[in-house]
N, C-alpha and C. Protein backbone atom coordinates (compact mmCIF):
# COMPACT_ATOMS: atom_id res chain seq x y z
N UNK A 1 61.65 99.41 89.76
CA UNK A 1 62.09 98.81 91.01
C UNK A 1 61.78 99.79 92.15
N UNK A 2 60.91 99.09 93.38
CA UNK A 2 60.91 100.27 94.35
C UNK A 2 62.26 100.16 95.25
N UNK A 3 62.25 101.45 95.73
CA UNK A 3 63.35 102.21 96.62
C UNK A 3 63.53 101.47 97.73
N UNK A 4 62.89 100.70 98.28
CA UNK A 4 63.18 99.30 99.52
C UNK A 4 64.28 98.60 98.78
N UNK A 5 63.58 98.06 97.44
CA UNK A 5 64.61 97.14 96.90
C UNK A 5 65.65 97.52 96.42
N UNK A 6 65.92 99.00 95.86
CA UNK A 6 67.39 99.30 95.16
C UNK A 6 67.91 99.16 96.26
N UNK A 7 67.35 99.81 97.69
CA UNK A 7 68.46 100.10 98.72
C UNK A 7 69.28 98.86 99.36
N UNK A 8 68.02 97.68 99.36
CA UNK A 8 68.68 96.25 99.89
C UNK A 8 69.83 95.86 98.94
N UNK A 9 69.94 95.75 97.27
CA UNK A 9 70.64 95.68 96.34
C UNK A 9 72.16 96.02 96.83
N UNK A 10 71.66 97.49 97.17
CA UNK A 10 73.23 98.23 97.36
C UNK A 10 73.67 98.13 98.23
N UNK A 11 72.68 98.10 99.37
CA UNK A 11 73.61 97.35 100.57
C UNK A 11 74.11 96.06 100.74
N UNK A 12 73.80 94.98 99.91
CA UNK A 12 74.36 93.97 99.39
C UNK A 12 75.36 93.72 99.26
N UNK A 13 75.48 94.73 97.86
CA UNK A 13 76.51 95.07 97.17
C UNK A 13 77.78 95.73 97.62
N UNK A 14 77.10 96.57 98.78
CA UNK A 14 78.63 97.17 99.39
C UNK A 14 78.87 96.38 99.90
N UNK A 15 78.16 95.45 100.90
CA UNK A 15 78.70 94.09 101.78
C UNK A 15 80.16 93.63 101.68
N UNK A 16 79.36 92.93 100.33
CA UNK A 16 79.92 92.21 100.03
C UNK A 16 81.60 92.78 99.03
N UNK A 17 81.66 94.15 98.78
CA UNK A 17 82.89 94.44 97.95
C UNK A 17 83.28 95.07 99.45
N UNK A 18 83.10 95.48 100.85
CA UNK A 18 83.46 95.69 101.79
C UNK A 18 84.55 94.76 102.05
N UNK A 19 83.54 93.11 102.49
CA UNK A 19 84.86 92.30 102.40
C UNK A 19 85.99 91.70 101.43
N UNK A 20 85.71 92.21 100.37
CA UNK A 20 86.50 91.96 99.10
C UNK A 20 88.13 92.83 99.63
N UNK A 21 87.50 93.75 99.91
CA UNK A 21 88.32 95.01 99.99
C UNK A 21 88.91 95.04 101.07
N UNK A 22 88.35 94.66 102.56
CA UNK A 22 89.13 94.06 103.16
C UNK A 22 90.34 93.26 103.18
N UNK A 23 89.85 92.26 102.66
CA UNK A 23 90.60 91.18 102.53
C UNK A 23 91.98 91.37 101.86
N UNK A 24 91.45 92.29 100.25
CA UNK A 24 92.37 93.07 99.67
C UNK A 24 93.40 93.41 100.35
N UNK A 25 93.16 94.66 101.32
CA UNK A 25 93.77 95.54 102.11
C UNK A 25 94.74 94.65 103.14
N UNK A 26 94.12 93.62 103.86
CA UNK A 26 94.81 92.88 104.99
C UNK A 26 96.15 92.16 104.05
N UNK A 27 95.70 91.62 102.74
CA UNK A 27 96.74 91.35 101.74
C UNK A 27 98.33 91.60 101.66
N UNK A 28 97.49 93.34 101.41
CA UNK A 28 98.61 94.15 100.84
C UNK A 28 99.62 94.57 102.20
N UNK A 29 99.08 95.18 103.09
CA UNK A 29 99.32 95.41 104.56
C UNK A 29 100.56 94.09 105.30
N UNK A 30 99.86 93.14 105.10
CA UNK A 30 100.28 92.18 105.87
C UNK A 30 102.58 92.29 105.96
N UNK A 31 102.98 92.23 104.37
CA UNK A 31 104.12 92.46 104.70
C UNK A 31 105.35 92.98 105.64
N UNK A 32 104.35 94.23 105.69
CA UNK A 32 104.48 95.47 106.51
C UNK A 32 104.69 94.66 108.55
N UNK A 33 103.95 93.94 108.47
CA UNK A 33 103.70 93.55 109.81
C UNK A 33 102.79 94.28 110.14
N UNK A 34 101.73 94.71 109.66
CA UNK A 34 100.47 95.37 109.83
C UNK A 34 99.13 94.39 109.15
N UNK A 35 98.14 94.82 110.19
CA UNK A 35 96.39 93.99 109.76
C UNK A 35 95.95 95.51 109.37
N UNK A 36 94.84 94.75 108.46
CA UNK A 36 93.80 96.04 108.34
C UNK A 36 93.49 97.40 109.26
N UNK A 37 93.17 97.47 110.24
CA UNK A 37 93.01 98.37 111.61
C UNK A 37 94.59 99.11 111.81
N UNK A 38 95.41 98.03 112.01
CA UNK A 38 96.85 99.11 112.39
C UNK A 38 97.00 99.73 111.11
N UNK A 39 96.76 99.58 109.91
CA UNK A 39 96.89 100.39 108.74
C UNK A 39 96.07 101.43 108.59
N UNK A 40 94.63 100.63 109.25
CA UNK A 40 93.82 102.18 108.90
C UNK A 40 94.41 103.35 110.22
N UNK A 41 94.88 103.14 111.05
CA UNK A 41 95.28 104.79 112.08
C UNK A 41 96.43 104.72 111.77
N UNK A 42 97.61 103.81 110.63
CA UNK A 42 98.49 104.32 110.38
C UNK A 42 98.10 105.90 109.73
N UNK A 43 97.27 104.86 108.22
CA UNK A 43 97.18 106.13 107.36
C UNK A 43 96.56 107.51 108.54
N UNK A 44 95.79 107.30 108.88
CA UNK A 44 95.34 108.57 110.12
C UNK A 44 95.60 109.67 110.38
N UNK A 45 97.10 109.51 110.31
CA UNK A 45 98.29 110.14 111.06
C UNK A 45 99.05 110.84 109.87
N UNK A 46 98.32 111.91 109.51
CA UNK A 46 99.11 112.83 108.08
C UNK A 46 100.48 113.17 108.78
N UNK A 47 101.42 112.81 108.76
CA UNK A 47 102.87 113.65 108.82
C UNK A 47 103.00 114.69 108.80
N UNK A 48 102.20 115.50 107.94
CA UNK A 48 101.90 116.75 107.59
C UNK A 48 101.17 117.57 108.22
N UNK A 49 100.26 117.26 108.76
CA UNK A 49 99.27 118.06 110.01
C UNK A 49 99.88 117.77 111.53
N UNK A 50 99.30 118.66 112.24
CA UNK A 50 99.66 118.38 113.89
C UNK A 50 99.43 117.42 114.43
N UNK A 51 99.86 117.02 115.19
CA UNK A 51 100.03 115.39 115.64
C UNK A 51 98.64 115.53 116.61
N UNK A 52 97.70 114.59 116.31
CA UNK A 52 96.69 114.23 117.19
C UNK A 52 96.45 113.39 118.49
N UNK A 53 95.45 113.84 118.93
CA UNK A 53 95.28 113.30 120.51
C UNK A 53 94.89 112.02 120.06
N UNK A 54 94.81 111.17 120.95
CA UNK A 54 94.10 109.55 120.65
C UNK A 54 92.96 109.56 120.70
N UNK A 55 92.18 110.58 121.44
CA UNK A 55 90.40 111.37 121.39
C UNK A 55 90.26 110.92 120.04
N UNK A 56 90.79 112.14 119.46
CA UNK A 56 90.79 112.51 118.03
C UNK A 56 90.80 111.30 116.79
N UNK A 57 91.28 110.55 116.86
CA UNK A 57 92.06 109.74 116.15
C UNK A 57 90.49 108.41 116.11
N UNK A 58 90.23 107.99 117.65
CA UNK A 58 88.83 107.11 117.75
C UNK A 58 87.87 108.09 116.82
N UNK A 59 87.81 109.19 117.40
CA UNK A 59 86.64 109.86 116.55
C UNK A 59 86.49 109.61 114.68
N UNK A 60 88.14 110.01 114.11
CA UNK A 60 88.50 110.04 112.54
C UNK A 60 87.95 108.41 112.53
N UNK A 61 88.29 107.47 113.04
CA UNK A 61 88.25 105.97 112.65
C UNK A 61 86.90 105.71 113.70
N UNK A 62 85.89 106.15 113.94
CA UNK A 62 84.37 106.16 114.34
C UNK A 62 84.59 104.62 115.03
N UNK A 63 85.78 104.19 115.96
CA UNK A 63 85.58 104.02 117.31
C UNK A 63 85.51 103.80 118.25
N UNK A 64 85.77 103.14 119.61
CA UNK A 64 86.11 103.55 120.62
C UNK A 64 87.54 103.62 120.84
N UNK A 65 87.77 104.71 122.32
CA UNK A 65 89.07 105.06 122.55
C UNK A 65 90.12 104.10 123.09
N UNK A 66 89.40 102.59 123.38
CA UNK A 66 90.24 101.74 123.84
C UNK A 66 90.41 100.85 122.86
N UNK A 67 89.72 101.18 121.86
CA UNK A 67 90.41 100.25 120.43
C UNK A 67 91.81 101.08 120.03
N UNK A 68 91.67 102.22 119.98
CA UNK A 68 92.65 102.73 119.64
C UNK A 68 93.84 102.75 120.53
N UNK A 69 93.79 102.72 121.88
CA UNK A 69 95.10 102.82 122.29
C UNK A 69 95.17 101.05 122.28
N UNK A 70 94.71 100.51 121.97
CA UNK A 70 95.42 98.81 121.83
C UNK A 70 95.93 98.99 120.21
N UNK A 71 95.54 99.54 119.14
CA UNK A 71 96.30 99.57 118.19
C UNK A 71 97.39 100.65 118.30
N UNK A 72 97.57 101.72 119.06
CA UNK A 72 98.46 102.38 118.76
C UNK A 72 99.87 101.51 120.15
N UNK A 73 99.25 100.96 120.86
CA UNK A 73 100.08 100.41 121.44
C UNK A 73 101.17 99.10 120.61
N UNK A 74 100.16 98.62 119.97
CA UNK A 74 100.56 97.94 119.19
C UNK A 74 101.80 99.05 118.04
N UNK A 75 101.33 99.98 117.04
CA UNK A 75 102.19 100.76 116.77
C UNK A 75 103.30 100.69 117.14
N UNK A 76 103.23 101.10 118.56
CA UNK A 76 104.24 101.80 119.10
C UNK A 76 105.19 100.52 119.35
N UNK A 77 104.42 99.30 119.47
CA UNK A 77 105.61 97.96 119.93
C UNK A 77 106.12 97.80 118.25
N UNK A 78 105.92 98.15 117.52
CA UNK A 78 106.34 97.80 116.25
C UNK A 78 107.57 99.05 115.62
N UNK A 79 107.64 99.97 116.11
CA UNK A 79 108.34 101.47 116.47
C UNK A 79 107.93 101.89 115.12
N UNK A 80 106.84 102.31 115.17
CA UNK A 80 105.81 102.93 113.92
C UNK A 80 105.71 104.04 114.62
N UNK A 81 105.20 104.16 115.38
CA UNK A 81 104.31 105.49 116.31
C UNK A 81 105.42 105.50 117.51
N UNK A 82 104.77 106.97 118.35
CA UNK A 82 105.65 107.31 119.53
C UNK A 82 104.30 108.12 120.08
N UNK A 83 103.79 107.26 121.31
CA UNK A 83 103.20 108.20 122.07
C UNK A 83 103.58 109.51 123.26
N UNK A 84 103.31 110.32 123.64
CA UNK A 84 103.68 111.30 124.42
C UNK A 84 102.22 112.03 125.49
N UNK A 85 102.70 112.76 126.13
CA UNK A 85 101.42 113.70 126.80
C UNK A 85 101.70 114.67 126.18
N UNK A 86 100.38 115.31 125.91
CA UNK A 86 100.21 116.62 125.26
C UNK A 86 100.62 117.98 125.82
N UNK A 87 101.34 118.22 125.56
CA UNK A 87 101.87 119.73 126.34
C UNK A 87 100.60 120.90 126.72
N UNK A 88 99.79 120.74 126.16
CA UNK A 88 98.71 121.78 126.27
C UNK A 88 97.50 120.44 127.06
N UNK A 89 97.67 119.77 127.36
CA UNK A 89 96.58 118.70 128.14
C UNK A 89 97.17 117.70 128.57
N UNK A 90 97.63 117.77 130.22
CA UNK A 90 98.40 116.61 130.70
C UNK A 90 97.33 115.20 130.95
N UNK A 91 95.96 115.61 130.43
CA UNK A 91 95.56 114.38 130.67
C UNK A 91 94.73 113.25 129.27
N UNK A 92 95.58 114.06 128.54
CA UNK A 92 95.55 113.83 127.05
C UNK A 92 97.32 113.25 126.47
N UNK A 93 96.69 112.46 125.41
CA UNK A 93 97.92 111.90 124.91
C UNK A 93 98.08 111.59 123.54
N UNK A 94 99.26 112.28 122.83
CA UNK A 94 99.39 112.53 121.35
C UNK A 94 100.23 111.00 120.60
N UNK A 95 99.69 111.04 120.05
CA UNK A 95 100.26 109.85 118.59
C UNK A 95 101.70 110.94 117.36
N UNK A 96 102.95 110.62 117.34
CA UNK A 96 103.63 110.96 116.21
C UNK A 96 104.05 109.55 115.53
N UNK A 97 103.99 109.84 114.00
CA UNK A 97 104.41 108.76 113.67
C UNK A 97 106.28 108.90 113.54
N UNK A 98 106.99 107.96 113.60
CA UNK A 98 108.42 107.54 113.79
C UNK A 98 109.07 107.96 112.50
N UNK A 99 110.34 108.07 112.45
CA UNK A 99 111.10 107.86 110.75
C UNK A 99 110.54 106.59 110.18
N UNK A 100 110.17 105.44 110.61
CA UNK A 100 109.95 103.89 110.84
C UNK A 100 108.34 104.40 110.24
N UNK A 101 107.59 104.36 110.89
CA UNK A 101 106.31 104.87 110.45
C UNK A 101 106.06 105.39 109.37
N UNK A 102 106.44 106.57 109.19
CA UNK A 102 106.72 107.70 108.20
C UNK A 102 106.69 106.68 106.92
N UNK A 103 107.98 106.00 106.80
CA UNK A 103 108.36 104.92 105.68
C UNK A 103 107.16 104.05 105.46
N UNK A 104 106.65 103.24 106.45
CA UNK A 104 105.69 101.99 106.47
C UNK A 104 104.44 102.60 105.84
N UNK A 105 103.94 103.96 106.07
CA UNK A 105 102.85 104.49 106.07
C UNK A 105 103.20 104.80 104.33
N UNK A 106 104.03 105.16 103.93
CA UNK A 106 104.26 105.53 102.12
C UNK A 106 103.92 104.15 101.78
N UNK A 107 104.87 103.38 101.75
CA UNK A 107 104.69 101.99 101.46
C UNK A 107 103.86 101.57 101.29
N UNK A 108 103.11 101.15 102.52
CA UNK A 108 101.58 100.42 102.09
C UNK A 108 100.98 101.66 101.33
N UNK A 109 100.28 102.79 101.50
CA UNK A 109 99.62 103.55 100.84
C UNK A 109 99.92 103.52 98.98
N UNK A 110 101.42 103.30 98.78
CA UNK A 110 101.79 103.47 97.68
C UNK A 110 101.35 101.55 96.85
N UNK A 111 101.62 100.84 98.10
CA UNK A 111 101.52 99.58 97.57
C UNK A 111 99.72 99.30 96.96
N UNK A 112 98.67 100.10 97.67
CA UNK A 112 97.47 100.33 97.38
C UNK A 112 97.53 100.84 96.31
N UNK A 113 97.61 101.91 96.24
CA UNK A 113 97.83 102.78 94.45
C UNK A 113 97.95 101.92 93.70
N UNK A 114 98.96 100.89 93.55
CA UNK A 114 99.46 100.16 92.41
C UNK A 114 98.68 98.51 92.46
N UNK A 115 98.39 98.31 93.66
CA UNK A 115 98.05 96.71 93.19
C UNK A 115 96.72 96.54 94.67
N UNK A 116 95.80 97.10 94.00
CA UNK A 116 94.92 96.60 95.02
C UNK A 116 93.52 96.82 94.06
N UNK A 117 92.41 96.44 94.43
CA UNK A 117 91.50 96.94 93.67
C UNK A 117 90.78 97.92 93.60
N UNK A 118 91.34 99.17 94.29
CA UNK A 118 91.11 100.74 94.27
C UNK A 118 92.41 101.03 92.85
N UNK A 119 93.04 100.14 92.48
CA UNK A 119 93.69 100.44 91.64
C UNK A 119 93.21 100.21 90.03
N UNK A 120 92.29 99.25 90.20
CA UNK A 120 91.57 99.22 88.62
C UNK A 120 90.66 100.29 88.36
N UNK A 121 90.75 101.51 89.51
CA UNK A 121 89.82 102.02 88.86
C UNK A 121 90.05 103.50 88.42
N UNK A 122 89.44 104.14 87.89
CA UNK A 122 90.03 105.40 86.75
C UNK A 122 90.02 106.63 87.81
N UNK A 123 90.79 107.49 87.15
CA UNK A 123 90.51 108.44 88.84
C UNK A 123 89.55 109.26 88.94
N UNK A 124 88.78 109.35 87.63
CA UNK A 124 87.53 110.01 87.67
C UNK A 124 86.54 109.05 88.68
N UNK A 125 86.32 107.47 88.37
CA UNK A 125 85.69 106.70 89.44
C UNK A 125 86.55 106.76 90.85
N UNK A 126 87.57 106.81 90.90
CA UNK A 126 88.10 107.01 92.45
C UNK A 126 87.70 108.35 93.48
N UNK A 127 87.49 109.57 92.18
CA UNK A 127 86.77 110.57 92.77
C UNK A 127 85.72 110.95 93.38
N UNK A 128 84.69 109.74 92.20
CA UNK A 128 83.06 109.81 92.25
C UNK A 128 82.76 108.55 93.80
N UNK A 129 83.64 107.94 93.80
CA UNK A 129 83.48 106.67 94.79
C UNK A 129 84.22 107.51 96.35
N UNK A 130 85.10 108.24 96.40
CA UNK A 130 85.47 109.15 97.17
C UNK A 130 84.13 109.93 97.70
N UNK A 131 83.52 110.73 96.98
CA UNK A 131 82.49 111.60 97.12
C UNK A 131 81.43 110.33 97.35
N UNK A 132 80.97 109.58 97.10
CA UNK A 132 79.86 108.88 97.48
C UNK A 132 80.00 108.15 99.30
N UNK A 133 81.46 107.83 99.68
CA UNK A 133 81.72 107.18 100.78
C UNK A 133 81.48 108.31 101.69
N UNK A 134 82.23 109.56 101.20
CA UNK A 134 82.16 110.66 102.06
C UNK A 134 80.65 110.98 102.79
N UNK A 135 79.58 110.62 101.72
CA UNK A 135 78.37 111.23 101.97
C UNK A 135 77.87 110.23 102.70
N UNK A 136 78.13 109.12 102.67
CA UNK A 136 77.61 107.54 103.11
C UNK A 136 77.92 108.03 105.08
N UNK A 137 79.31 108.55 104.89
CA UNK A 137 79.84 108.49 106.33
C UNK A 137 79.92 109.27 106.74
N UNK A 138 79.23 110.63 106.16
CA UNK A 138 78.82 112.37 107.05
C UNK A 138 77.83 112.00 108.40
C-alpha cells in the first residue's frame, strides 16, 4: 500500500473515532451540566499547578481567546470557575477552579476512567495512544 493511501486510511479512521469519542464524552459530561468544550478547560485547570491566565489556557486547548472566555464565562455562571486579575498583570486575567469545580472536574474525569471508550482500553494502549496524540499535536 502506498503512503498517500495508509495516510487517507488513518485519517479516516481518526475521523471518524474523533466523533465517536466525542459524542462519547458529551454523554458522559452532560450530567454534570457540562458539553464537551466546558469539560475540556475544565480538565485544563490542574488544581495542582498555578492557576492560569486565559492567554494560556486558549493556547493548552489550540484556540482562540474569545472562545475561551465564553466558556469560562459560562464556568463561572455554573460556579465551577472564579475569574480574577492577575496580581502580577493587571491586564491579564486568571481562571481558579471553585470547591464546586474541584468536585465536577474528579467526577467527570473519574466517570471517563470507568465508562467511556478510553475505558476498554489496556493501559499499556492508553499509553501508546497517549504518546501517538502527543506527537500528532506537537
Amino acid at each position: 500500500m502506498q503512503r498517500n493511501e495508509l495516510v487517507r486510511q488513518v485519517a479516516t479512521a481518526f475521523a471518524a473515532c474523533s466523533r465517536v469519542i466525542g459524542n462519547d464524552v458529551d454523554e458522559r459530561v452532560r450530567p454534570s451540566g457540562l458539553t464537551g468544550p466546558l469539560a475540556e478547560l475544565l480538565w485544563n485547570l490542574d488544581p495542582e499547578s498555578s492557576r492560569p491566565a486565559m492567554k494560556d489556557l486558549a493556547l493548552a486547548m489550540h484556540c482562540d481567546r474569545s472562545n475561551v472566555t465564553t466558556l469560562v464565562e459560562r464556568l463561572a455562571a455554573l460556579g465551577l470557575v472564579d475569574r480574577a486579575e492577575d496580581p502580577l498583570d493587571r491586564r491579564s486575567r486568571i481562571v481558579t477552579l471553585t470547591p464546586q469545580g474541584r468536585a465536577t472536574r474528579a467526577r467527570t474525569a473519574d466517570t471517563l476512567a470507568e465508562d467511556s471508550a478510553f475505558a476498554t482500553l489496556s493501559d499499556r494502549d492508553l499509553v501508546e495512544l497517549g504518546r501517538l496524540l502527543a506527537a500528532l499535536g506537537a
